[in-house]
PDB file of N, CA and C in Angstrom:
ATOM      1  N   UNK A   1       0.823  -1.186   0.000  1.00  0.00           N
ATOM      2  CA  UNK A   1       0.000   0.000   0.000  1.00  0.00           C
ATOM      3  C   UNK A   1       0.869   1.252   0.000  1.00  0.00           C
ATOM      4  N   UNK A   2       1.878   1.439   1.031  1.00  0.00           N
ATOM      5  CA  UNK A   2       2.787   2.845   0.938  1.00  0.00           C
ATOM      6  C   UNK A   2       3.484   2.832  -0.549  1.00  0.00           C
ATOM      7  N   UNK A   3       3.961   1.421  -0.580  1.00  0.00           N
ATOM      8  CA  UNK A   3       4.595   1.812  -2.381  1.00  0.00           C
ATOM      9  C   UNK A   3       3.639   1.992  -2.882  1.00  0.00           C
ATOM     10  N   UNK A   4       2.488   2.124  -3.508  1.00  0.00           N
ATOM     11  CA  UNK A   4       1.298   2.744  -4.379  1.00  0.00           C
ATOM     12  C   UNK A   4       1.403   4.054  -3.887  1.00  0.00           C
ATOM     13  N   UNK A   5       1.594   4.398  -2.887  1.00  0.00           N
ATOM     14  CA  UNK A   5       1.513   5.457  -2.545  1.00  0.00           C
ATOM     15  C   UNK A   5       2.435   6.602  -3.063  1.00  0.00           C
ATOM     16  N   UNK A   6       3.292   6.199  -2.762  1.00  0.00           N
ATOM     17  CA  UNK A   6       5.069   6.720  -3.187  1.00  0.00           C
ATOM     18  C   UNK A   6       4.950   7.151  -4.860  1.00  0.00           C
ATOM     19  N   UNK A   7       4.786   5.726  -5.118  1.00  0.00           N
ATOM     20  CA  UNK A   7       4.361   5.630  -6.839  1.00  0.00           C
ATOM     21  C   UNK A   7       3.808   6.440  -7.360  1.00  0.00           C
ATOM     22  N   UNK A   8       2.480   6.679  -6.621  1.00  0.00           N
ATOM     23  CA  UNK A   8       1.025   7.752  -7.122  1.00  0.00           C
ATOM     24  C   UNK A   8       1.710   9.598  -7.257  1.00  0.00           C
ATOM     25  N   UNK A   9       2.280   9.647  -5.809  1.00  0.00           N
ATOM     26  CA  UNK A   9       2.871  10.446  -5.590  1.00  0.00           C
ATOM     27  C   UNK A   9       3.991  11.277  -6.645  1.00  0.00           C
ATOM     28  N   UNK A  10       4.863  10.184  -7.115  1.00  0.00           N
ATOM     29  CA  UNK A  10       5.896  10.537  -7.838  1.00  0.00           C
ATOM     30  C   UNK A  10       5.542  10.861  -9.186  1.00  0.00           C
ATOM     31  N   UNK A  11       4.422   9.761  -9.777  1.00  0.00           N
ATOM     32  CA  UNK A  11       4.131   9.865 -10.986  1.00  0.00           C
ATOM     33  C   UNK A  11       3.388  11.568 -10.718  1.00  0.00           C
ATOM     34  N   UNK A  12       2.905  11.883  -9.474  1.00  0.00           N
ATOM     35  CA  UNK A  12       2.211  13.175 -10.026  1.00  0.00           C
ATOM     36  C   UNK A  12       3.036  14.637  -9.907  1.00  0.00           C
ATOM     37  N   UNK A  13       4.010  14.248  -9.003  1.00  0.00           N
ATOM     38  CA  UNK A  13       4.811  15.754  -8.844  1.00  0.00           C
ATOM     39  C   UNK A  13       5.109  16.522  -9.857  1.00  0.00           C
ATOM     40  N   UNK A  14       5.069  17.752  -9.553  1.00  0.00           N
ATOM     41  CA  UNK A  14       5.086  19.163 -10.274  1.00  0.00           C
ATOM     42  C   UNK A  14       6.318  19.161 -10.776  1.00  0.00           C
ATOM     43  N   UNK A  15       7.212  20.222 -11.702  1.00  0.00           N
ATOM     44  CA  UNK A  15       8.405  19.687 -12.392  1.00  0.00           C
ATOM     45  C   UNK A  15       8.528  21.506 -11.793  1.00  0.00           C
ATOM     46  N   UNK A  16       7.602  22.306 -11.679  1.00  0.00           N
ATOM     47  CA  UNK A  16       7.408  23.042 -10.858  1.00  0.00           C
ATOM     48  C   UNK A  16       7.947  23.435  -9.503  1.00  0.00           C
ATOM     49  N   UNK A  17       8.872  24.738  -9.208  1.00  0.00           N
ATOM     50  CA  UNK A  17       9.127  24.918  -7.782  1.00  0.00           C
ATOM     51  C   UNK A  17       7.887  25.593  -7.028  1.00  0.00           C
ATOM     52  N   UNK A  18       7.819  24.874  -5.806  1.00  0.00           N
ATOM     53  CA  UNK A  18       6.215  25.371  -4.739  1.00  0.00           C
ATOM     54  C   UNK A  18       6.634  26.942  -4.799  1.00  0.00           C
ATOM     55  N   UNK A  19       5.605  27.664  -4.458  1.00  0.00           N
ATOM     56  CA  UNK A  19       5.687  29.117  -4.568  1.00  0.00           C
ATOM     57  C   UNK A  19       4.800  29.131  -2.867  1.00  0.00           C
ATOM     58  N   UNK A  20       4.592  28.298  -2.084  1.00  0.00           N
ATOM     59  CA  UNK A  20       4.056  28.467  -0.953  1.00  0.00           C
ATOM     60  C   UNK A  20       4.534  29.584   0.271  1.00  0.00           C
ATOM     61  N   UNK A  21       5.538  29.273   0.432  1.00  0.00           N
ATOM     62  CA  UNK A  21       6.509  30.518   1.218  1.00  0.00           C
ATOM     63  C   UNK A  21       6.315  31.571   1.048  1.00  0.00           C
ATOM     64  N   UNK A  22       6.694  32.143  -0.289  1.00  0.00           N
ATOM     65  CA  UNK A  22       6.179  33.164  -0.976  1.00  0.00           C
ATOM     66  C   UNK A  22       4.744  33.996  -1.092  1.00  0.00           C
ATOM     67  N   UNK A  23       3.892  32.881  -1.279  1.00  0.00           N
ATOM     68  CA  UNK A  23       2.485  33.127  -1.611  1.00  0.00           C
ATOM     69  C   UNK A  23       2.115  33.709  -0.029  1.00  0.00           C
ATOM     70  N   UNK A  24       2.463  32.743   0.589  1.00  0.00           N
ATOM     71  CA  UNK A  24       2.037  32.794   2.231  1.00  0.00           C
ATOM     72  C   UNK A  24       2.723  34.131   2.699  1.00  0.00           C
ATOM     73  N   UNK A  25       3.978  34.648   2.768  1.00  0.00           N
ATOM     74  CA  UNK A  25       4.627  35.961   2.970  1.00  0.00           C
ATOM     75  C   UNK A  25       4.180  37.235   1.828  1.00  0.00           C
ATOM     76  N   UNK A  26       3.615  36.747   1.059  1.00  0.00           N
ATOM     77  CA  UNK A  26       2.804  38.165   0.442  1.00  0.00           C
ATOM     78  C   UNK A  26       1.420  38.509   0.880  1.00  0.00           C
ATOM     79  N   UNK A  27       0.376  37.144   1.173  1.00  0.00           N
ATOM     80  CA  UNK A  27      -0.657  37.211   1.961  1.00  0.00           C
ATOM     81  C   UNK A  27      -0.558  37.850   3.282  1.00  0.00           C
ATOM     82  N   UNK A  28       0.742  37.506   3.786  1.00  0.00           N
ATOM     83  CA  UNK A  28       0.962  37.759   5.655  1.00  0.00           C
ATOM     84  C   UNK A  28       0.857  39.816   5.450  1.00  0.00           C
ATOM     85  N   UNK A  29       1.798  40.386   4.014  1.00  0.00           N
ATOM     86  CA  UNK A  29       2.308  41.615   4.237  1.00  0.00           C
ATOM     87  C   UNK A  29       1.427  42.549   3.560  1.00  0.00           C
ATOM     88  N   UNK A  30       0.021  42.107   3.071  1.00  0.00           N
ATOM     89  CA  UNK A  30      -0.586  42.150   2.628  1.00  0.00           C
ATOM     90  C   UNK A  30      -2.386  42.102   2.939  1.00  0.00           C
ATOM     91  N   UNK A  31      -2.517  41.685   4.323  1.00  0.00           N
ATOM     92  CA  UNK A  31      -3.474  41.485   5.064  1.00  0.00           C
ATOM     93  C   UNK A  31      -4.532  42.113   5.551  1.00  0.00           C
ATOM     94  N   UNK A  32      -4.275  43.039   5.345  1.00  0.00           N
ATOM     95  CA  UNK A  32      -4.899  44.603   5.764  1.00  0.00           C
ATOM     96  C   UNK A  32      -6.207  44.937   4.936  1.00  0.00           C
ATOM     97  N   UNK A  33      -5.239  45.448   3.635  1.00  0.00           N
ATOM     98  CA  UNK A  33      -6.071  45.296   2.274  1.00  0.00           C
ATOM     99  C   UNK A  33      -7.278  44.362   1.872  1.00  0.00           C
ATOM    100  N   UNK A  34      -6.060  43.147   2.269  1.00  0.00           N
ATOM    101  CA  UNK A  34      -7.189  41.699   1.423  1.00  0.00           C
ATOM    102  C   UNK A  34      -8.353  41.640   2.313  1.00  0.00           C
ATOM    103  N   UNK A  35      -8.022  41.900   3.677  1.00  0.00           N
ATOM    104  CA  UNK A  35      -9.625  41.832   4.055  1.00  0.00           C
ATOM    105  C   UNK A  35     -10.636  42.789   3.730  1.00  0.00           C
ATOM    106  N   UNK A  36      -9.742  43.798   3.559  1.00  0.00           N
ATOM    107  CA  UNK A  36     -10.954  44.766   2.763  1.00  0.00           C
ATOM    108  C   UNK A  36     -11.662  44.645   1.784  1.00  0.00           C
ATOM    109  N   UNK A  37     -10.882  43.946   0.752  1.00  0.00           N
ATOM    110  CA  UNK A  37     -11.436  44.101  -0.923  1.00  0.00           C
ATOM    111  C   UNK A  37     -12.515  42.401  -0.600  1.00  0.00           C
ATOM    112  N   UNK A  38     -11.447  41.574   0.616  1.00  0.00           N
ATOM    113  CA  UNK A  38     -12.827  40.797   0.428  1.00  0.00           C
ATOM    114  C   UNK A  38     -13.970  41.330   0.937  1.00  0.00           C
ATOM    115  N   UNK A  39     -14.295  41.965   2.304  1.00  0.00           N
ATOM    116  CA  UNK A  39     -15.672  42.834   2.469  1.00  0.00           C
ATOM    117  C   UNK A  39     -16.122  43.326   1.181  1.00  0.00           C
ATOM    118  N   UNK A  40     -15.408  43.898   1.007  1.00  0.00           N
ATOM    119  CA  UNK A  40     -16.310  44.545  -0.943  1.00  0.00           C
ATOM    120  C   UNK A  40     -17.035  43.592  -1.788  1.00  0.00           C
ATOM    121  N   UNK A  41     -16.384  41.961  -1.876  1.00  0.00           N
ATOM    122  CA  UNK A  41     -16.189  41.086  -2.652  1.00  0.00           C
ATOM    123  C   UNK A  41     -17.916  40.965  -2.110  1.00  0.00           C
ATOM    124  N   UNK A  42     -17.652  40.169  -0.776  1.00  0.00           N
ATOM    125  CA  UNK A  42     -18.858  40.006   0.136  1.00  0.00           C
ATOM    126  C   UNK A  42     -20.420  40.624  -0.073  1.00  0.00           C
ATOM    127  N   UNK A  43     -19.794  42.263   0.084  1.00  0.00           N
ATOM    128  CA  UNK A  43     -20.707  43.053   0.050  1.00  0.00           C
ATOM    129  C   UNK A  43     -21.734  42.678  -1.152  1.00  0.00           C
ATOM    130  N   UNK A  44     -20.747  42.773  -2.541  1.00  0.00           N
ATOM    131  CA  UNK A  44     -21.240  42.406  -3.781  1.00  0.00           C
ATOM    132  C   UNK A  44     -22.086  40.758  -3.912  1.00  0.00           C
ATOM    133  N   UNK A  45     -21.354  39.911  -3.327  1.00  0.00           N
ATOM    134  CA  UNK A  45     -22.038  38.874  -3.325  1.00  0.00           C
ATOM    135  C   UNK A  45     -23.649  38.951  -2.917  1.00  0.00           C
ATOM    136  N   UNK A  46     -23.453  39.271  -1.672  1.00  0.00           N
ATOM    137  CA  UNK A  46     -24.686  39.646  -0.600  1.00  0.00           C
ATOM    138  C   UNK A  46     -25.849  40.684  -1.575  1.00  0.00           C
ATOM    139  N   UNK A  47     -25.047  41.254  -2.588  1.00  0.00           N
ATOM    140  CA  UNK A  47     -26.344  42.433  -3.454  1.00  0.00           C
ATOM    141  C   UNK A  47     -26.665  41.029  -4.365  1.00  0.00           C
ATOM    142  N   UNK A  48     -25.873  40.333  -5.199  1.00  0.00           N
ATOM    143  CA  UNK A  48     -26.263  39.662  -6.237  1.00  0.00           C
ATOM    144  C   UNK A  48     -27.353  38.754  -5.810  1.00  0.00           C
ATOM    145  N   UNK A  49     -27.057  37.944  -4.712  1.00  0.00           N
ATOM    146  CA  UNK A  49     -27.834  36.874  -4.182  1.00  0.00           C
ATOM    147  C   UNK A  49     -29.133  37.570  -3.754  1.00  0.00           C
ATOM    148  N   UNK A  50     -29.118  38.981  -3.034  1.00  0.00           N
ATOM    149  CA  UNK A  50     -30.649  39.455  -2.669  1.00  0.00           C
ATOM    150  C   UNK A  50     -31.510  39.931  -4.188  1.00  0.00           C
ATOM    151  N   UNK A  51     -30.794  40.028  -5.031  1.00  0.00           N
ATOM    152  CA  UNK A  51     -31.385  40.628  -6.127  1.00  0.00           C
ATOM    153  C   UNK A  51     -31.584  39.707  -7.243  1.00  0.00           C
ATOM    154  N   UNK A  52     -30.708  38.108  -7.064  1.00  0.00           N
ATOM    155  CA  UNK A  52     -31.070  37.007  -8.087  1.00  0.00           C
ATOM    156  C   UNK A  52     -30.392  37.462  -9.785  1.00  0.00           C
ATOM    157  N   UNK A  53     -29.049  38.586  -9.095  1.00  0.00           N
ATOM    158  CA  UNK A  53     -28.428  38.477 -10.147  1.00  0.00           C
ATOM    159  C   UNK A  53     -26.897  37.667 -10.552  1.00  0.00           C
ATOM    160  N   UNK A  54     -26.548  38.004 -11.658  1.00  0.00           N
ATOM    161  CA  UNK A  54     -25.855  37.381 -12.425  1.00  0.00           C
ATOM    162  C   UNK A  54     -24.318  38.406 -12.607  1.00  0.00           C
ATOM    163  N   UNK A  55     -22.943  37.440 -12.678  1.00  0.00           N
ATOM    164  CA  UNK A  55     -22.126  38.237 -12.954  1.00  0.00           C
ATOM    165  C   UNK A  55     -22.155  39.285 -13.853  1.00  0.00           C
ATOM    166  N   UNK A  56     -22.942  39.001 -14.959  1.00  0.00           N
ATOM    167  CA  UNK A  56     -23.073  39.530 -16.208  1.00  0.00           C
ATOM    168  C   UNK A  56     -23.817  41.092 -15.564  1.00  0.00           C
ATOM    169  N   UNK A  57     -25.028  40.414 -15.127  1.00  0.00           N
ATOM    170  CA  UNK A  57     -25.964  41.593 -14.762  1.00  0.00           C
ATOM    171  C   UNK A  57     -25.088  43.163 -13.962  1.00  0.00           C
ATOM    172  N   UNK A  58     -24.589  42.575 -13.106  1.00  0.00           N
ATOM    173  CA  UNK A  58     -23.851  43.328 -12.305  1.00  0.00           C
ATOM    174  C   UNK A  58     -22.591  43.640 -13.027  1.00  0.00           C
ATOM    175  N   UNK A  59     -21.227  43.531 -13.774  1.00  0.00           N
ATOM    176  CA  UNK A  59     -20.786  44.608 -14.740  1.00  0.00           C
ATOM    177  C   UNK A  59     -21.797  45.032 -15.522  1.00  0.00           C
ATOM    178  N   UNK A  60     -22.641  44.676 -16.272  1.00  0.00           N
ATOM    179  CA  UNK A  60     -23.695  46.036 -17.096  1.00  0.00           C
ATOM    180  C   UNK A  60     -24.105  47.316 -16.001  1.00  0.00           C
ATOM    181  N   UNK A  61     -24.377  46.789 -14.389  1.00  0.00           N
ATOM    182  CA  UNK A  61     -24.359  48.009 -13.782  1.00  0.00           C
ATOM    183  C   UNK A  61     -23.588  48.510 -13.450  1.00  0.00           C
ATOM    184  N   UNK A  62     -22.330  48.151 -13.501  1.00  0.00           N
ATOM    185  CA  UNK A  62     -20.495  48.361 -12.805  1.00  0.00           C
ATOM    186  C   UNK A  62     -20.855  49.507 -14.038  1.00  0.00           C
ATOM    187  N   UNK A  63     -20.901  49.231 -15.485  1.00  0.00           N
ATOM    188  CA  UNK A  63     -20.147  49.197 -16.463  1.00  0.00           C
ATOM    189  C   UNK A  63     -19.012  48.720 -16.893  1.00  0.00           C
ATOM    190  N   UNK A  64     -18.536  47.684 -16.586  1.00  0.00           N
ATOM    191  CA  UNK A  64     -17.443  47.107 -16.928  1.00  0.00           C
ATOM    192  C   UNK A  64     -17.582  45.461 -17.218  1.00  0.00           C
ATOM    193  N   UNK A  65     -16.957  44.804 -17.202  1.00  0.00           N
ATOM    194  CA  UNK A  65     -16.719  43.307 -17.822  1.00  0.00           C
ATOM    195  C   UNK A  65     -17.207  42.673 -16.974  1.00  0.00           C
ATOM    196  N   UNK A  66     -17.872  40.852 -17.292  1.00  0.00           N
ATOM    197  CA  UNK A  66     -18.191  40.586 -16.485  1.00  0.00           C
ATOM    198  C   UNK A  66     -17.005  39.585 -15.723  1.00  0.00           C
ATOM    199  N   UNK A  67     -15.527  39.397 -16.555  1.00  0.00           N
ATOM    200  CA  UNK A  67     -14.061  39.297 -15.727  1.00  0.00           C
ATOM    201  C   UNK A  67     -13.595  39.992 -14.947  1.00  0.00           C
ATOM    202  N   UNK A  68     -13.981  41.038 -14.712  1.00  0.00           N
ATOM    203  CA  UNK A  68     -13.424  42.324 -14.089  1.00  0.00           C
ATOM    204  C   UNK A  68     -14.463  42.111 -12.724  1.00  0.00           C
ATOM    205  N   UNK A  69     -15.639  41.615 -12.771  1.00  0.00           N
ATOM    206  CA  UNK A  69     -16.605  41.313 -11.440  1.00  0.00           C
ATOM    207  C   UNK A  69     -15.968  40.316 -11.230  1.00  0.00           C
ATOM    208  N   UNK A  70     -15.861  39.130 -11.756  1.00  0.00           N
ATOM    209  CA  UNK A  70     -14.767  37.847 -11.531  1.00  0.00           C
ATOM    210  C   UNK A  70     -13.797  38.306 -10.498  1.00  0.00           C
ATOM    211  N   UNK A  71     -13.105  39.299 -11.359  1.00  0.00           N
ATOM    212  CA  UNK A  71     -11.708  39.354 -10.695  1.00  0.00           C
ATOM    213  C   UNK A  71     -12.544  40.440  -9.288  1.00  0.00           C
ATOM    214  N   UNK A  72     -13.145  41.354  -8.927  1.00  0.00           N
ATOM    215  CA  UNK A  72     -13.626  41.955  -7.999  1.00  0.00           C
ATOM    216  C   UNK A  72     -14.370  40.509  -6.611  1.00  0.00           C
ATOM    217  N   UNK A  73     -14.467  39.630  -7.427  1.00  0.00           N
ATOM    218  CA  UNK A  73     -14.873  38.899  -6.380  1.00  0.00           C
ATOM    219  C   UNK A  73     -14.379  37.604  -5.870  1.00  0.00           C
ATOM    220  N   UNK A  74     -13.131  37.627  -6.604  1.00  0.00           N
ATOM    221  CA  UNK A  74     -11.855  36.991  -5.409  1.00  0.00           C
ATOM    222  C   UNK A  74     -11.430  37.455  -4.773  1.00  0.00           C
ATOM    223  N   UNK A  75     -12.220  38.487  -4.302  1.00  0.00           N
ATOM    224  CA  UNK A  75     -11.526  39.003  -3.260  1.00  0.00           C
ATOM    225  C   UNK A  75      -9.675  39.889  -2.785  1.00  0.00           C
ATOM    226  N   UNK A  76      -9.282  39.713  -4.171  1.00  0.00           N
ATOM    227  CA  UNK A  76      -7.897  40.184  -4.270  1.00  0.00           C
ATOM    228  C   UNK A  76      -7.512  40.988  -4.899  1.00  0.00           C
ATOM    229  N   UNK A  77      -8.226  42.385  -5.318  1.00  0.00           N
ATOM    230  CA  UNK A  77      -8.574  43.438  -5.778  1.00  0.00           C
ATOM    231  C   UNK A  77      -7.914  44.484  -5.134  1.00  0.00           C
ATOM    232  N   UNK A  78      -6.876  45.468  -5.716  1.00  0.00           N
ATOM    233  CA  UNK A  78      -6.734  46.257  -4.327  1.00  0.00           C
ATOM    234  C   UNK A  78      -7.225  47.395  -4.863  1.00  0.00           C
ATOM    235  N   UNK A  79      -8.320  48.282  -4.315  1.00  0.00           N
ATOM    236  CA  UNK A  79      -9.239  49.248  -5.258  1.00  0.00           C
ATOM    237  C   UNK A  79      -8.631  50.966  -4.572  1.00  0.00           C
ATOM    238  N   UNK A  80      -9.099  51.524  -5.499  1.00  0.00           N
ATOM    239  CA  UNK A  80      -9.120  52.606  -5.168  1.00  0.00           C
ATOM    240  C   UNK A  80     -10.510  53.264  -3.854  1.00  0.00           C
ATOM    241  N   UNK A  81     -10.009  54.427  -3.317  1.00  0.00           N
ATOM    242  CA  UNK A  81     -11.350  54.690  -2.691  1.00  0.00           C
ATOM    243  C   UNK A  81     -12.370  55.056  -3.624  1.00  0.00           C
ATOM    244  N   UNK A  82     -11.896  55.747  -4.907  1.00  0.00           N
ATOM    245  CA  UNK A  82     -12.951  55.979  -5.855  1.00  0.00           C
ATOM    246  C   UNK A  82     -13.476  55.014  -6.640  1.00  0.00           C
ATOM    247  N   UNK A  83     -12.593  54.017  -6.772  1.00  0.00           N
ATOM    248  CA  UNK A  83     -13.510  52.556  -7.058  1.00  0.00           C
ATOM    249  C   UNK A  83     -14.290  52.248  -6.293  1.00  0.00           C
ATOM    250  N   UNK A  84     -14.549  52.016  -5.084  1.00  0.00           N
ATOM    251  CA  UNK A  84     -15.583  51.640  -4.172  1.00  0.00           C
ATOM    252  C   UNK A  84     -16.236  52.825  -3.958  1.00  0.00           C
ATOM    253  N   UNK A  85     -16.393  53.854  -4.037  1.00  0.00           N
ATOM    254  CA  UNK A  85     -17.265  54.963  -4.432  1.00  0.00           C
ATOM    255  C   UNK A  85     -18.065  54.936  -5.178  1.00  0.00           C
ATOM    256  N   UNK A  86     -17.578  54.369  -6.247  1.00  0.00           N
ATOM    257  CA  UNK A  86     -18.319  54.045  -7.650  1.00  0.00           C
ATOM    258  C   UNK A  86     -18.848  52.693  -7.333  1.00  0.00           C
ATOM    259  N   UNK A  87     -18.409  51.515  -6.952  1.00  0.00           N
ATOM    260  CA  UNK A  87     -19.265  50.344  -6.585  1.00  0.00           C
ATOM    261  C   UNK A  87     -20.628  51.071  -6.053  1.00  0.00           C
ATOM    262  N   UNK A  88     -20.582  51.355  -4.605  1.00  0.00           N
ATOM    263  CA  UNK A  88     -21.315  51.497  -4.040  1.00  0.00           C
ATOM    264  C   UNK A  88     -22.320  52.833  -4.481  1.00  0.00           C
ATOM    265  N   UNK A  89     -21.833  53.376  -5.266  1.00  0.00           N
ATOM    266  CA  UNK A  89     -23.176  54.170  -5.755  1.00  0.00           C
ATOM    267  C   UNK A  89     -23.386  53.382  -6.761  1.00  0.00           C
ATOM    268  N   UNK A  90     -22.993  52.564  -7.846  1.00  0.00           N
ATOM    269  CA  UNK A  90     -23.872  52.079  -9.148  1.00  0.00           C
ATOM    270  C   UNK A  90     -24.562  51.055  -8.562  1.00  0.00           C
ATOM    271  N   UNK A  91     -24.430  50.670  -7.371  1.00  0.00           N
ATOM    272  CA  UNK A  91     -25.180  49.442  -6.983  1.00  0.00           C
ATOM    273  C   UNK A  91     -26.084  49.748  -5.229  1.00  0.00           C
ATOM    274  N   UNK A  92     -26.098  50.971  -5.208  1.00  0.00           N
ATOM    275  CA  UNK A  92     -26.826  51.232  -3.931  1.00  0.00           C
ATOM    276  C   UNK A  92     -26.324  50.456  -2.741  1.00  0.00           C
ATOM    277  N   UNK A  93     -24.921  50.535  -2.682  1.00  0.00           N
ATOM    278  CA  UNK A  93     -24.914  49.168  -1.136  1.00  0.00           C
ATOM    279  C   UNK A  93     -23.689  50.098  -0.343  1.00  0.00           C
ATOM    280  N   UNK A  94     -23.457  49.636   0.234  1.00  0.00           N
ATOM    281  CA  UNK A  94     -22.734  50.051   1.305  1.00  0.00           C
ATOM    282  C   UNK A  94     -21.665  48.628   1.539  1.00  0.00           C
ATOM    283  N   UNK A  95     -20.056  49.251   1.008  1.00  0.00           N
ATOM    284  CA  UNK A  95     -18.944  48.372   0.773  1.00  0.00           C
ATOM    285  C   UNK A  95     -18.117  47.763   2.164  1.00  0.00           C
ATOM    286  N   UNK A  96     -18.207  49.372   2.668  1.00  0.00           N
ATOM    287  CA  UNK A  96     -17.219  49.723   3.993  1.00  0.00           C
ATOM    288  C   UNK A  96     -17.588  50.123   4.985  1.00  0.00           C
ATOM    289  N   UNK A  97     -18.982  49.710   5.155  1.00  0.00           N
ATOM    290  CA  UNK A  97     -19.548  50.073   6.620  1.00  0.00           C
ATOM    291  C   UNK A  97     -19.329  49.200   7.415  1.00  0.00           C
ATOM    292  N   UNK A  98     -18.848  48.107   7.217  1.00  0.00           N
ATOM    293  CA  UNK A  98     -18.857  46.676   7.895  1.00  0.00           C
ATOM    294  C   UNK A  98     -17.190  46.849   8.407  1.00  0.00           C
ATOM    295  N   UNK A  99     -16.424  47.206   7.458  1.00  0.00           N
ATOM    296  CA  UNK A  99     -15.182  47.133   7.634  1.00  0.00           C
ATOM    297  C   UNK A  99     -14.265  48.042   8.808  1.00  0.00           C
ATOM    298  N   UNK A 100     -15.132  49.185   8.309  1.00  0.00           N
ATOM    299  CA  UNK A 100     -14.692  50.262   9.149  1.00  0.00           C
ATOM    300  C   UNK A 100     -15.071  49.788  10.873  1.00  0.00           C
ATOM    301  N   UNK A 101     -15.983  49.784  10.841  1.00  0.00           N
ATOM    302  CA  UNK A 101     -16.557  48.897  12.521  1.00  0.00           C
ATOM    303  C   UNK A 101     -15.267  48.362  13.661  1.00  0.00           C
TER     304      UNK A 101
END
């Protein structure tokens, strides 16, 4: 059983160096932000789901793409204050009331 294991293992490794360290020390220096843009992310979720819309729907009200809501809702966005100015007025919600708290 451990040699299947080993085996499974080997046949699948990455030829790839891990970027984990890295990834993890840009998340750590970086933390501040990301919880913010995810509240935004959130916020947006929380409008789509009360309103039964669609990525699509929501850039036609952004005005912008519906990749660009994609990318707004991983959460890893780092926005301007006038971007979330503009969220929150084309979509009536409130981004950073939660955050600020």
């Amino acid at each position: 059983m451990r040699k299947k294991t080993l085996e499974f293992l080997e046949a699948h490794q990455s030829d790839e160096p891990s970027t984990f360290v890295e990834d993890a020390r840009w998340r750590a220096e970086n933390a501040i932000w990301l919880r913010w843009s995810q509240s935004v992310a959130m916020s947006i979720v929380d409008y789509m789901q009360e309103n039964g819309l669609s990525r699509s729907d929501v850039a036609q009200r952004l005005g912008c793409t519906p990749q660009y809501v994609s990318r707004i809702l991983s959460g890893k966005t780092n926005f301007s204050f006038k971007s979330i100015a503009e969220i929150e007025t084309k979509l009536g919600i409130s981004c950073m009331a939660a955050t600020m708290a």
